[in-house]
N, C-alpha and C. Protein backbone atom coordinates (compact mmCIF):
# COMPACT_ATOMS: atom_id res chain seq x y z
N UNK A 1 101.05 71.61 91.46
CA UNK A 1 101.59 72.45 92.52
C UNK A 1 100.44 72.79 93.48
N UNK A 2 100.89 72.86 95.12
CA UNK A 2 100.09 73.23 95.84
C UNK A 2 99.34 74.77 95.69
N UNK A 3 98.08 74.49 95.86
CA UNK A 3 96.99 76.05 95.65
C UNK A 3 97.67 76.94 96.51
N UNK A 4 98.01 76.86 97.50
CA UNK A 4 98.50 77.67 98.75
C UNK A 4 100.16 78.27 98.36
N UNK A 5 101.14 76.91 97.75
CA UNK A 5 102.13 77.62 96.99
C UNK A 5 102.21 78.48 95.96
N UNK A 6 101.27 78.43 95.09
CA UNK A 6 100.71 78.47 93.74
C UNK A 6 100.02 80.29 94.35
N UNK A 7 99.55 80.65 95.29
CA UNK A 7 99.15 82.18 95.50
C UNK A 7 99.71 82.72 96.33
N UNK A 8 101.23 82.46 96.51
CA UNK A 8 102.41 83.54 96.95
C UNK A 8 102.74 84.00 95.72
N UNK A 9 102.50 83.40 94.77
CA UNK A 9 102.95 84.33 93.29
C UNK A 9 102.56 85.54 92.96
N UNK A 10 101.17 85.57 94.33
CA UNK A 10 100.24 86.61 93.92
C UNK A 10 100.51 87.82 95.32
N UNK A 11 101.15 88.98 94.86
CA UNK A 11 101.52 89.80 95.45
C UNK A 11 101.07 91.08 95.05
N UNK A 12 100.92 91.94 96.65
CA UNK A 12 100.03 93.40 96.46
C UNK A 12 101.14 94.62 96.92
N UNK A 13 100.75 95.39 96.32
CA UNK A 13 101.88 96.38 96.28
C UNK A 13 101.21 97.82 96.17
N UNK A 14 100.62 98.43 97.34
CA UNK A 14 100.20 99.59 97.11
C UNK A 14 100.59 101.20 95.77
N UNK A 15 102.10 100.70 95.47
CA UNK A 15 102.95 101.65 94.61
C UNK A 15 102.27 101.28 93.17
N UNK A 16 102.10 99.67 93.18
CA UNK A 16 102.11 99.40 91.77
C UNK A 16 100.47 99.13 91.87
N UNK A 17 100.00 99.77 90.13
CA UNK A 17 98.61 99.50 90.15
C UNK A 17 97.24 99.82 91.14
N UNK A 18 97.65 100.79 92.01
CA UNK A 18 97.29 100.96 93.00
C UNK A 18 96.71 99.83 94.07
N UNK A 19 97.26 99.11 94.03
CA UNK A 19 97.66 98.35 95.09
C UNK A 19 96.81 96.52 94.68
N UNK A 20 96.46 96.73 93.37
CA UNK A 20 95.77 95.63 92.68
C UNK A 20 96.68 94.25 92.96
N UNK A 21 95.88 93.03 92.84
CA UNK A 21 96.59 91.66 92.88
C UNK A 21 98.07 91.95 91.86
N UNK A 22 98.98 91.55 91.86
CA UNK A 22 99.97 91.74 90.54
C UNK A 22 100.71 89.85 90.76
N UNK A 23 101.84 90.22 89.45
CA UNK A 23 102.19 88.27 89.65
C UNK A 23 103.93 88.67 90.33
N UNK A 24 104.48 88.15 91.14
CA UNK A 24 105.59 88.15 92.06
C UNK A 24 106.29 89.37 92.16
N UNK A 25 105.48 90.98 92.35
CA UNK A 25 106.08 91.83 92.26
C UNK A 25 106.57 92.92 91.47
N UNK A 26 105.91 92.14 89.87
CA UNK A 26 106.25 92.73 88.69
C UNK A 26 105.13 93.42 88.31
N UNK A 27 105.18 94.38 87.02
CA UNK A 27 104.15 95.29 86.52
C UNK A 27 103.24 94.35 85.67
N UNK A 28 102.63 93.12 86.53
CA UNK A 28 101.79 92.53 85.59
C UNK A 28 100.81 92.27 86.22
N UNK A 29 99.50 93.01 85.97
CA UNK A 29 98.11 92.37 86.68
C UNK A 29 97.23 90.91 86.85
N UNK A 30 97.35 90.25 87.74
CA UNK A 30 96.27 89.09 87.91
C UNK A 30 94.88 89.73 86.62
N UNK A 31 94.67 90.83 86.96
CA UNK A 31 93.29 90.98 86.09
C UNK A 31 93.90 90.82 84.56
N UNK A 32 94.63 91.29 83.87
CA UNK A 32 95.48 91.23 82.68
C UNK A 32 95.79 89.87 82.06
N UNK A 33 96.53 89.20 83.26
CA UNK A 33 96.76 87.74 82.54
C UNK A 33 95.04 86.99 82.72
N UNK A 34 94.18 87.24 83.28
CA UNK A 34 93.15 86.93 83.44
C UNK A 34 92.09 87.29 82.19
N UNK A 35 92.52 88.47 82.51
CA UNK A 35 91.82 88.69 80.83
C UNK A 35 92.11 88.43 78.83
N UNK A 36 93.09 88.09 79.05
CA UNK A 36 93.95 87.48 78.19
C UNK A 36 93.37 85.94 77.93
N UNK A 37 93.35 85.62 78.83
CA UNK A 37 92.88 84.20 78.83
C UNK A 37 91.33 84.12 78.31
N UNK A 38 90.59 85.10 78.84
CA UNK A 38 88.89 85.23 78.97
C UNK A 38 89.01 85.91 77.58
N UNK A 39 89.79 86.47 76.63
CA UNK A 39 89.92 87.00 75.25
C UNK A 39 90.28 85.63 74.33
N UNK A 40 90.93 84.23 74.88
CA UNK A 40 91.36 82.78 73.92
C UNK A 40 92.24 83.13 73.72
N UNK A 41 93.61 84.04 74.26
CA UNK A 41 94.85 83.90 74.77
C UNK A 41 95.01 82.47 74.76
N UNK A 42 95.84 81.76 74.45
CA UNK A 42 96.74 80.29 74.68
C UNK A 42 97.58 80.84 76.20
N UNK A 43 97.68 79.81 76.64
CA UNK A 43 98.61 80.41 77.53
C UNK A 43 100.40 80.55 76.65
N UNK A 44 100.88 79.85 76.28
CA UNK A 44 101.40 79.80 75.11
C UNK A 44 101.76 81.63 75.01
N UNK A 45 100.69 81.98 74.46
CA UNK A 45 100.85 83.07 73.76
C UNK A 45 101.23 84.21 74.71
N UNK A 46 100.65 83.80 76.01
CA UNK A 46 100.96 84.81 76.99
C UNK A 46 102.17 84.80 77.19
N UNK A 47 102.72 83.46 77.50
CA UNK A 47 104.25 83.50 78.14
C UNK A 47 104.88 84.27 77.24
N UNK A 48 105.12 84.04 75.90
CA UNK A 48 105.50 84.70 74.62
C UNK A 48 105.56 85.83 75.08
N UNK A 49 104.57 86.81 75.25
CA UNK A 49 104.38 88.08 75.40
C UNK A 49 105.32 88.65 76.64
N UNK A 50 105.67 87.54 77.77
CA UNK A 50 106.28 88.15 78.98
C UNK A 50 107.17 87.18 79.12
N UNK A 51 108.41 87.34 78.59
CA UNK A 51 109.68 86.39 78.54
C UNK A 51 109.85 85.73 79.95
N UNK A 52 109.47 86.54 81.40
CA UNK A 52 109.78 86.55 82.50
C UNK A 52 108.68 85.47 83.24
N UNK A 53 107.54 85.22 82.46
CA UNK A 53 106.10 84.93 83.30
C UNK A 53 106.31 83.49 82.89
N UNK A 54 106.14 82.59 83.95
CA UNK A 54 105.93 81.35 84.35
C UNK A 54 104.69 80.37 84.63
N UNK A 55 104.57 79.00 83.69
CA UNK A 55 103.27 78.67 83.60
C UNK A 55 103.11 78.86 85.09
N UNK A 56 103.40 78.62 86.23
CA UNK A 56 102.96 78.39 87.38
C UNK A 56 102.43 79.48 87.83
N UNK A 57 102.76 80.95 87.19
CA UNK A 57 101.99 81.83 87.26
C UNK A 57 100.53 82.28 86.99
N UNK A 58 100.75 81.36 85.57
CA UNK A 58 99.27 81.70 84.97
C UNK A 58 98.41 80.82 85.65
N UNK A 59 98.86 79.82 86.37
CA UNK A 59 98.05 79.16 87.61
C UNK A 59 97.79 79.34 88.31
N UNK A 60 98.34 80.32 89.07
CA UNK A 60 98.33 81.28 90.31
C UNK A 60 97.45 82.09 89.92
N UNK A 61 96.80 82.45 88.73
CA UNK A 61 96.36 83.57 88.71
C UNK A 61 95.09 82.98 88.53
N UNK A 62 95.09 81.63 88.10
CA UNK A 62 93.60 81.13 87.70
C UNK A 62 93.01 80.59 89.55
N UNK A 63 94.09 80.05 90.21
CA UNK A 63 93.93 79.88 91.64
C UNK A 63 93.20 81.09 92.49
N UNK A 64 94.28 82.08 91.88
CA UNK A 64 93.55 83.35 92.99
C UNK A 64 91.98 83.72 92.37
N UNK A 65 91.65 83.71 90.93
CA UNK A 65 90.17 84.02 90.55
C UNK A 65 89.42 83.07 91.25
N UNK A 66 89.86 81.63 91.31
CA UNK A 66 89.13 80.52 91.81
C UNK A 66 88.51 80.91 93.32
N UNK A 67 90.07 81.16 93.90
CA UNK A 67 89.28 81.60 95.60
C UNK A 67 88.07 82.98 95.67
N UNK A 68 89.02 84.03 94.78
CA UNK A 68 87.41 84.82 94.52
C UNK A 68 86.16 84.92 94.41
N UNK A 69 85.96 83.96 93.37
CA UNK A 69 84.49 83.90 93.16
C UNK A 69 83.94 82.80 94.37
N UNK A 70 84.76 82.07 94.58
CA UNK A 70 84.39 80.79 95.58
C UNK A 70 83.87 81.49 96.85
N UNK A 71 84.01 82.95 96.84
CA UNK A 71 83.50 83.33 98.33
C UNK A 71 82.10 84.95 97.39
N UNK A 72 81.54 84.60 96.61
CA UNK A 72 80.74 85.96 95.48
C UNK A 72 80.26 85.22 95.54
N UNK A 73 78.92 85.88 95.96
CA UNK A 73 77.50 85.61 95.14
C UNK A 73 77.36 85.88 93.52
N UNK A 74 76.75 84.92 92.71
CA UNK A 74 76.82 86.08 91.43
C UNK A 74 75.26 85.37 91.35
N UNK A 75 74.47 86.62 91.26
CA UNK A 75 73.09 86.51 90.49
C UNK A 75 73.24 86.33 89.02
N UNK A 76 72.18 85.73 88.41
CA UNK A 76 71.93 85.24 86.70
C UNK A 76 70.88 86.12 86.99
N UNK A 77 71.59 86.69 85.24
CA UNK A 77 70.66 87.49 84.79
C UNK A 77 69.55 87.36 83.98
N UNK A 78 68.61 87.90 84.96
CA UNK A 78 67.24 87.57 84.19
C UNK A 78 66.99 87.53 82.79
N UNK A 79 66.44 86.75 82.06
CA UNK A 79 66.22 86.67 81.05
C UNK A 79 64.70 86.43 80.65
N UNK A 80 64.25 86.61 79.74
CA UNK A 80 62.28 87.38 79.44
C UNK A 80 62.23 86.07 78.62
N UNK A 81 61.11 85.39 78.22
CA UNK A 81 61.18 84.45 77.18
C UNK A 81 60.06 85.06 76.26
N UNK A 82 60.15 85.05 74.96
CA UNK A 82 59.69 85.41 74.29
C UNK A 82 58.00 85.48 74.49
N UNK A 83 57.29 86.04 74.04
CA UNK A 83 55.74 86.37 73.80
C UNK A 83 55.45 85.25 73.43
């Protein structure tokens, strides 16, 4: 599915979550199914959990992290090497 189709799934809603990414409107956070996944969640296991949530969602949600970081700097953290 197209990336661009694939993050209309991803809808903001000042009422809900205070106004956080959510998936088509519903009480479910982009950060949530995101973190689920970053915990070895199956996706599998997610859908399970949300009778309503659609793989194309959990794609949408890996799409919208994708464009995120694609525009973040992230510094590595220093690390000391031993004595």
């Amino acid at each position: 599915m197209d990336e661009h189709v694939l993050l209309q799934r991803i809808t903001v809603n000042p009422k809900i979550f205070g106004g956080k990414p959510i998936i088509r409107g519903r009480r479910l956070a982009v950060e949530h199914v995101l973190g689920m996944m970053a915990a070895g969640d199956p996706p599998e296991t997610i859908l399970q959990g949300y009778p309503w949530l659609e793989p194309a969602d959990i794609q949408a949600c890996l799409a919208y992290a994708h464009r995120l970081v694609g525009h973040e700097r992230i510094e590595p953290l220093p690390v000391e090497s031993p004595s």
